[in-house]
C-alpha atoms as a PDB file:
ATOM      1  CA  UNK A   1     107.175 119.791 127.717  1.00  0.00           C
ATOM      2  CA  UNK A   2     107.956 123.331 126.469  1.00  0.00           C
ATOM      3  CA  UNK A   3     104.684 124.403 124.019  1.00  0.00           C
ATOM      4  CA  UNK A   4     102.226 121.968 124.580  1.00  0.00           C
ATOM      5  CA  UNK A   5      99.266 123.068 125.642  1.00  0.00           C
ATOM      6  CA  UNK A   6      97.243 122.660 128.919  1.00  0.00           C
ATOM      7  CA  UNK A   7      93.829 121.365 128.443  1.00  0.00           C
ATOM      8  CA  UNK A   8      91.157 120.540 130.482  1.00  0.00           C
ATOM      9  CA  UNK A   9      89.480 117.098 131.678  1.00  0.00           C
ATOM     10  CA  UNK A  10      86.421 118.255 130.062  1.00  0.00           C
ATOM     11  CA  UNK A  11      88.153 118.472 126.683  1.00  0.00           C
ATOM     12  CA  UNK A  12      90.164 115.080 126.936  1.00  0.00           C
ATOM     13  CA  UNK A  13      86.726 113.182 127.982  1.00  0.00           C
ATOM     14  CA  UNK A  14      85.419 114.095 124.688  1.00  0.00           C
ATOM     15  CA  UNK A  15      87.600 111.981 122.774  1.00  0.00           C
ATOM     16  CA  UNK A  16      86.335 108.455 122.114  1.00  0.00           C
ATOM     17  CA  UNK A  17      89.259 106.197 121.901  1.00  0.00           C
ATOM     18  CA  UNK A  18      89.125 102.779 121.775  1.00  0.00           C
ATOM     19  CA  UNK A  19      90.870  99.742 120.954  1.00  0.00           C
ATOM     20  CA  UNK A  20      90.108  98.275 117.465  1.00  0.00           C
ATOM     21  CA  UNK A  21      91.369  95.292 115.557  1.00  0.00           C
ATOM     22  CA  UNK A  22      92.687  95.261 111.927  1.00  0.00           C
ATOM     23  CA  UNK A  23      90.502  92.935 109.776  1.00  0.00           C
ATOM     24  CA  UNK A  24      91.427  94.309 106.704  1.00  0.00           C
ATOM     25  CA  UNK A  25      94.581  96.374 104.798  1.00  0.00           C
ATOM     26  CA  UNK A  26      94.771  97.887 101.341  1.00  0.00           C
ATOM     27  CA  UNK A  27      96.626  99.758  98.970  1.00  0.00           C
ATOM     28  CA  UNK A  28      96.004 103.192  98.275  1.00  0.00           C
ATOM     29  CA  UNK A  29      96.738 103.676  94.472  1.00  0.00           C
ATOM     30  CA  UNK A  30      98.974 106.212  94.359  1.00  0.00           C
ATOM     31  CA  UNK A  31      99.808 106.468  97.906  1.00  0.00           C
ATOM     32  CA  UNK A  32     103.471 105.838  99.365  1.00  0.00           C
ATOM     33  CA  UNK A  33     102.384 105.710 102.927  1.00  0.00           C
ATOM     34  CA  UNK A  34      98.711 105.619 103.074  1.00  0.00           C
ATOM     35  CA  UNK A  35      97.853 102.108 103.400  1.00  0.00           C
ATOM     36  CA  UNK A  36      93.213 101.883 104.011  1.00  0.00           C
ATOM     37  CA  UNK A  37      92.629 100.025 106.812  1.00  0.00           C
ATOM     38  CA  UNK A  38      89.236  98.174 108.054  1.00  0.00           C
ATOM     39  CA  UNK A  39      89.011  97.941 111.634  1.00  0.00           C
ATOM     40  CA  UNK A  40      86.329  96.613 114.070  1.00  0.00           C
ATOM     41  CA  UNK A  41      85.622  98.990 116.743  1.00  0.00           C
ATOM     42  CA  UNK A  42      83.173  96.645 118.975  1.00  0.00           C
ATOM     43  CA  UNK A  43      80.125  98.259 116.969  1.00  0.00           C
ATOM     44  CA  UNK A  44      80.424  98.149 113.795  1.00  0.00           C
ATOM     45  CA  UNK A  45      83.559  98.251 110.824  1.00  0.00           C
ATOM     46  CA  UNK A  46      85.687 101.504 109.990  1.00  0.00           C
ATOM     47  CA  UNK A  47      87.595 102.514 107.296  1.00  0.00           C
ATOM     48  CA  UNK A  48      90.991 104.142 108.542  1.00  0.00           C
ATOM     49  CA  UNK A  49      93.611 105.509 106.224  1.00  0.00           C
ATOM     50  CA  UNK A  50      97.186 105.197 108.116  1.00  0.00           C
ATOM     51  CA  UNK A  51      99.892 106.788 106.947  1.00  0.00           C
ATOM     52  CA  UNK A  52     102.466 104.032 108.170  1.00  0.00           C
ATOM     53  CA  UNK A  53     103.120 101.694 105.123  1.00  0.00           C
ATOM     54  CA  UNK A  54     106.863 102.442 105.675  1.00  0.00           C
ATOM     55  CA  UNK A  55     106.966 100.734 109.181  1.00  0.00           C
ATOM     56  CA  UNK A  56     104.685  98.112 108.576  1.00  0.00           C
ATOM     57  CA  UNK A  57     103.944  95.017 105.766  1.00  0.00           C
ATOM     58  CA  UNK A  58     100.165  94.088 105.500  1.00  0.00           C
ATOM     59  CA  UNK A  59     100.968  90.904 107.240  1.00  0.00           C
ATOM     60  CA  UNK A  60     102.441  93.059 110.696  1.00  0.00           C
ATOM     61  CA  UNK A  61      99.254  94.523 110.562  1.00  0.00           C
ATOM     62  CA  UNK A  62      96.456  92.238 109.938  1.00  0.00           C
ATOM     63  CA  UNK A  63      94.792  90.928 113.168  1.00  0.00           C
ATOM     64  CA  UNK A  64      96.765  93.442 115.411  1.00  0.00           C
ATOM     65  CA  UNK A  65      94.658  95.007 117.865  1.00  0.00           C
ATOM     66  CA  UNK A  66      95.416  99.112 117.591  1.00  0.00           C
ATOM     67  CA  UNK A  67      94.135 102.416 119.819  1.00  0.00           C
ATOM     68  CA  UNK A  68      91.653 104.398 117.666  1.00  0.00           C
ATOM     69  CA  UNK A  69      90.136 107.831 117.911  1.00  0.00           C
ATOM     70  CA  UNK A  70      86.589 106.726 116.849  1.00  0.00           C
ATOM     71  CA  UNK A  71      85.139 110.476 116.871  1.00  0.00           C
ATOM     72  CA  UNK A  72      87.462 112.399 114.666  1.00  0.00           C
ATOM     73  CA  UNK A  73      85.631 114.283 112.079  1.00  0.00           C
ATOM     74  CA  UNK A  74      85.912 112.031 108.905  1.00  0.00           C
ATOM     75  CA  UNK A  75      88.289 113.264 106.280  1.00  0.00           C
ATOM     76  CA  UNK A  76      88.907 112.017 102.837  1.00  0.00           C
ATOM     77  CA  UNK A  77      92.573 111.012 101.959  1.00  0.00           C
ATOM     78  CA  UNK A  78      93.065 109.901  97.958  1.00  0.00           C
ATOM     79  CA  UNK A  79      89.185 109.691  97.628  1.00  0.00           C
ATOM     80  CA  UNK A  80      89.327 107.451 100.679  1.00  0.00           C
ATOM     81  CA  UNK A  81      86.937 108.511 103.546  1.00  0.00           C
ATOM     82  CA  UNK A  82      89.210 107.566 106.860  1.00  0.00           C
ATOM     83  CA  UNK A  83      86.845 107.787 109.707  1.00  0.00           C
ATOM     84  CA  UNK A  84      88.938 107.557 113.108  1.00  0.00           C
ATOM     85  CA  UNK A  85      92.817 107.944 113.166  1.00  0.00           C
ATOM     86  CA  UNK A  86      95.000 105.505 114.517  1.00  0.00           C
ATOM     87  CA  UNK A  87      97.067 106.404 117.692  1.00  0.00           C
ATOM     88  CA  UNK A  88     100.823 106.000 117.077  1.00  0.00           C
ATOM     89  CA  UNK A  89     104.463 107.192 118.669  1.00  0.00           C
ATOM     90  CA  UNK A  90     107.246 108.641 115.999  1.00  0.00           C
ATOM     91  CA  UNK A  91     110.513 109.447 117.060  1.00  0.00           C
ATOM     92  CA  UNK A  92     111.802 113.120 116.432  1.00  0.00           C
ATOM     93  CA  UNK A  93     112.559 112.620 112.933  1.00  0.00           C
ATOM     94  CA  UNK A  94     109.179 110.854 112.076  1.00  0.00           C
ATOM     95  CA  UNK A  95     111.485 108.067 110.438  1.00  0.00           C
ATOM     96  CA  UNK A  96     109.778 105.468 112.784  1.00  0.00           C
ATOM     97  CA  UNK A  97     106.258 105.085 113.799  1.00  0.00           C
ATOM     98  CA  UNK A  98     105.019 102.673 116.182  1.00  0.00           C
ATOM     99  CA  UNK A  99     101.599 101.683 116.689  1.00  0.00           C
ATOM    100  CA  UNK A 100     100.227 102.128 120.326  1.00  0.00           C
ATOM    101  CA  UNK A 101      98.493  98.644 121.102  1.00  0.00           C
ATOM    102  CA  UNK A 102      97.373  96.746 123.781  1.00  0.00           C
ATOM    103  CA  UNK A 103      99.563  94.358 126.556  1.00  0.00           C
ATOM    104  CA  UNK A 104      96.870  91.869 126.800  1.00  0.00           C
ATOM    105  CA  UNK A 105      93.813  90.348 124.832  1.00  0.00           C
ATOM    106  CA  UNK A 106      90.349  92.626 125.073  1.00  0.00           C
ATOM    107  CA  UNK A 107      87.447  93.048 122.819  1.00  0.00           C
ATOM    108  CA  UNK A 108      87.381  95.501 120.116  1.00  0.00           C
ATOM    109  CA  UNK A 109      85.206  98.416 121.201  1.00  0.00           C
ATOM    110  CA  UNK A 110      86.744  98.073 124.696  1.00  0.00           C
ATOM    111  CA  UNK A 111      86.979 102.049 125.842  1.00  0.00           C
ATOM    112  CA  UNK A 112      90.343 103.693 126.519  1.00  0.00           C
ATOM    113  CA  UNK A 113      90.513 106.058 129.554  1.00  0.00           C
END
Protein backbone atom coordinates (compact mmCIF):
# COMPACT_ATOMS: atom_id res chain seq x y z
CA UNK A 1 0.00 0.00 0.00
CA UNK A 2 1.54 3.16 -1.52
CA UNK A 3 2.38 5.70 1.76
CA UNK A 4 1.97 3.72 4.62
CA UNK A 5 4.61 3.49 6.65
CA UNK A 6 6.96 0.61 7.71
CA UNK A 7 7.23 0.13 11.35
CA UNK A 8 8.88 -2.04 13.48
CA UNK A 9 7.77 -5.12 15.79
CA UNK A 10 9.03 -3.20 18.62
CA UNK A 11 6.60 -0.35 17.91
CA UNK A 12 3.43 -2.58 17.14
CA UNK A 13 4.10 -4.64 20.58
CA UNK A 14 3.52 -1.49 22.37
CA UNK A 15 0.02 -1.22 21.61
CA UNK A 16 -2.34 -2.88 24.09
CA UNK A 17 -5.33 -4.03 22.25
CA UNK A 18 -7.81 -6.01 23.52
CA UNK A 19 -11.20 -7.18 23.17
CA UNK A 20 -13.83 -5.33 25.29
CA UNK A 21 -17.56 -5.61 25.65
CA UNK A 22 -20.12 -2.73 25.47
CA UNK A 23 -22.04 -2.48 28.79
CA UNK A 24 -23.12 0.81 28.35
CA UNK A 25 -24.01 3.64 25.34
CA UNK A 26 -24.89 7.30 25.63
CA UNK A 27 -25.62 10.36 23.99
CA UNK A 28 -23.26 12.99 23.61
CA UNK A 29 -25.29 16.31 23.83
CA UNK A 30 -24.48 17.99 21.01
CA UNK A 31 -22.72 15.35 19.20
CA UNK A 32 -23.94 13.89 15.70
CA UNK A 33 -21.63 10.96 15.74
CA UNK A 34 -20.05 10.72 19.05
CA UNK A 35 -22.04 8.30 20.89
CA UNK A 36 -19.88 7.59 24.99
CA UNK A 37 -19.45 4.23 25.36
CA UNK A 38 -18.66 2.05 28.69
CA UNK A 39 -16.78 -0.93 27.99
CA UNK A 40 -15.27 -3.72 30.18
CA UNK A 41 -11.79 -4.41 29.31
CA UNK A 42 -11.22 -7.65 31.68
CA UNK A 43 -9.85 -5.14 34.46
CA UNK A 44 -11.79 -2.68 35.10
CA UNK A 45 -14.67 -0.21 33.04
CA UNK A 46 -13.69 2.48 30.28
CA UNK A 47 -15.24 5.27 28.96
CA UNK A 48 -14.84 5.34 25.02
CA UNK A 49 -16.23 8.06 22.84
CA UNK A 50 -16.95 6.44 19.19
CA UNK A 51 -17.59 8.39 16.54
CA UNK A 52 -20.02 5.79 14.78
CA UNK A 53 -23.64 6.79 15.79
CA UNK A 54 -24.40 6.88 12.01
CA UNK A 55 -23.77 3.06 11.52
CA UNK A 56 -25.01 1.90 14.60
CA UNK A 57 -28.46 2.22 17.06
CA UNK A 58 -27.66 1.79 20.85
CA UNK A 59 -29.36 -1.51 20.69
CA UNK A 60 -26.55 -2.90 17.71
CA UNK A 61 -24.20 -1.97 20.15
CA UNK A 62 -25.00 -2.92 23.59
CA UNK A 63 -23.47 -6.31 24.64
CA UNK A 64 -21.28 -6.52 21.42
CA UNK A 65 -17.91 -7.55 22.14
CA UNK A 66 -15.42 -4.81 20.18
CA UNK A 67 -11.28 -4.59 19.65
CA UNK A 68 -9.96 -1.72 21.83
CA UNK A 69 -6.70 0.15 22.01
CA UNK A 70 -6.57 0.25 25.87
CA UNK A 71 -3.23 2.49 25.95
CA UNK A 72 -4.03 5.45 23.82
CA UNK A 73 -3.30 8.62 25.57
CA UNK A 74 -6.78 9.76 26.93
CA UNK A 75 -8.33 12.64 25.09
CA UNK A 76 -11.37 14.62 25.89
CA UNK A 77 -14.14 14.77 23.14
CA UNK A 78 -17.33 17.28 24.16
CA UNK A 79 -16.01 17.33 27.83
CA UNK A 80 -16.02 13.55 27.60
CA UNK A 81 -12.68 11.88 28.62
CA UNK A 82 -12.52 8.72 25.97
CA UNK A 83 -9.80 6.56 27.25
CA UNK A 84 -9.01 3.76 24.50
CA UNK A 85 -10.35 4.03 20.85
CA UNK A 86 -12.31 1.51 19.31
CA UNK A 87 -10.81 -0.42 16.27
CA UNK A 88 -13.04 -0.10 13.18
CA UNK A 89 -12.87 -0.57 9.06
CA UNK A 90 -14.46 2.49 6.80
CA UNK A 91 -14.70 2.20 3.29
CA UNK A 92 -12.94 4.96 1.10
CA UNK A 93 -15.53 7.45 1.54
CA UNK A 94 -15.83 6.98 5.41
CA UNK A 95 -19.72 6.63 4.68
CA UNK A 96 -19.59 3.15 6.43
CA UNK A 97 -17.81 2.04 9.46
CA UNK A 98 -17.72 -1.34 10.72
CA UNK A 99 -16.70 -2.41 14.00
CA UNK A 100 -13.81 -5.05 14.10
CA UNK A 101 -15.16 -7.82 16.59
CA UNK A 102 -14.59 -11.12 17.49
CA UNK A 103 -15.74 -14.74 15.53
CA UNK A 104 -16.25 -16.50 18.72
CA UNK A 105 -17.12 -15.93 22.52
CA UNK A 106 -13.86 -14.79 24.84
CA UNK A 107 -13.55 -12.81 27.94
CA UNK A 108 -13.22 -9.17 27.94
CA UNK A 109 -9.60 -8.30 28.65
CA UNK A 110 -8.60 -11.24 26.42
CA UNK A 111 -5.21 -9.72 24.59
CA UNK A 112 -5.09 -9.19 20.82
CA UNK A 113 -1.80 -10.15 19.06
Amino acid sequence: MEGVKVIRYEDFSKLDIRVAEIEEVEEIEGADKLYKLTVDIGDGKRTICAGIKPNYSKDELMGKKIIVLTNLEPRTLRGVESRGMLLAASSADEKKVVLLTVDSDIRPGSRVS
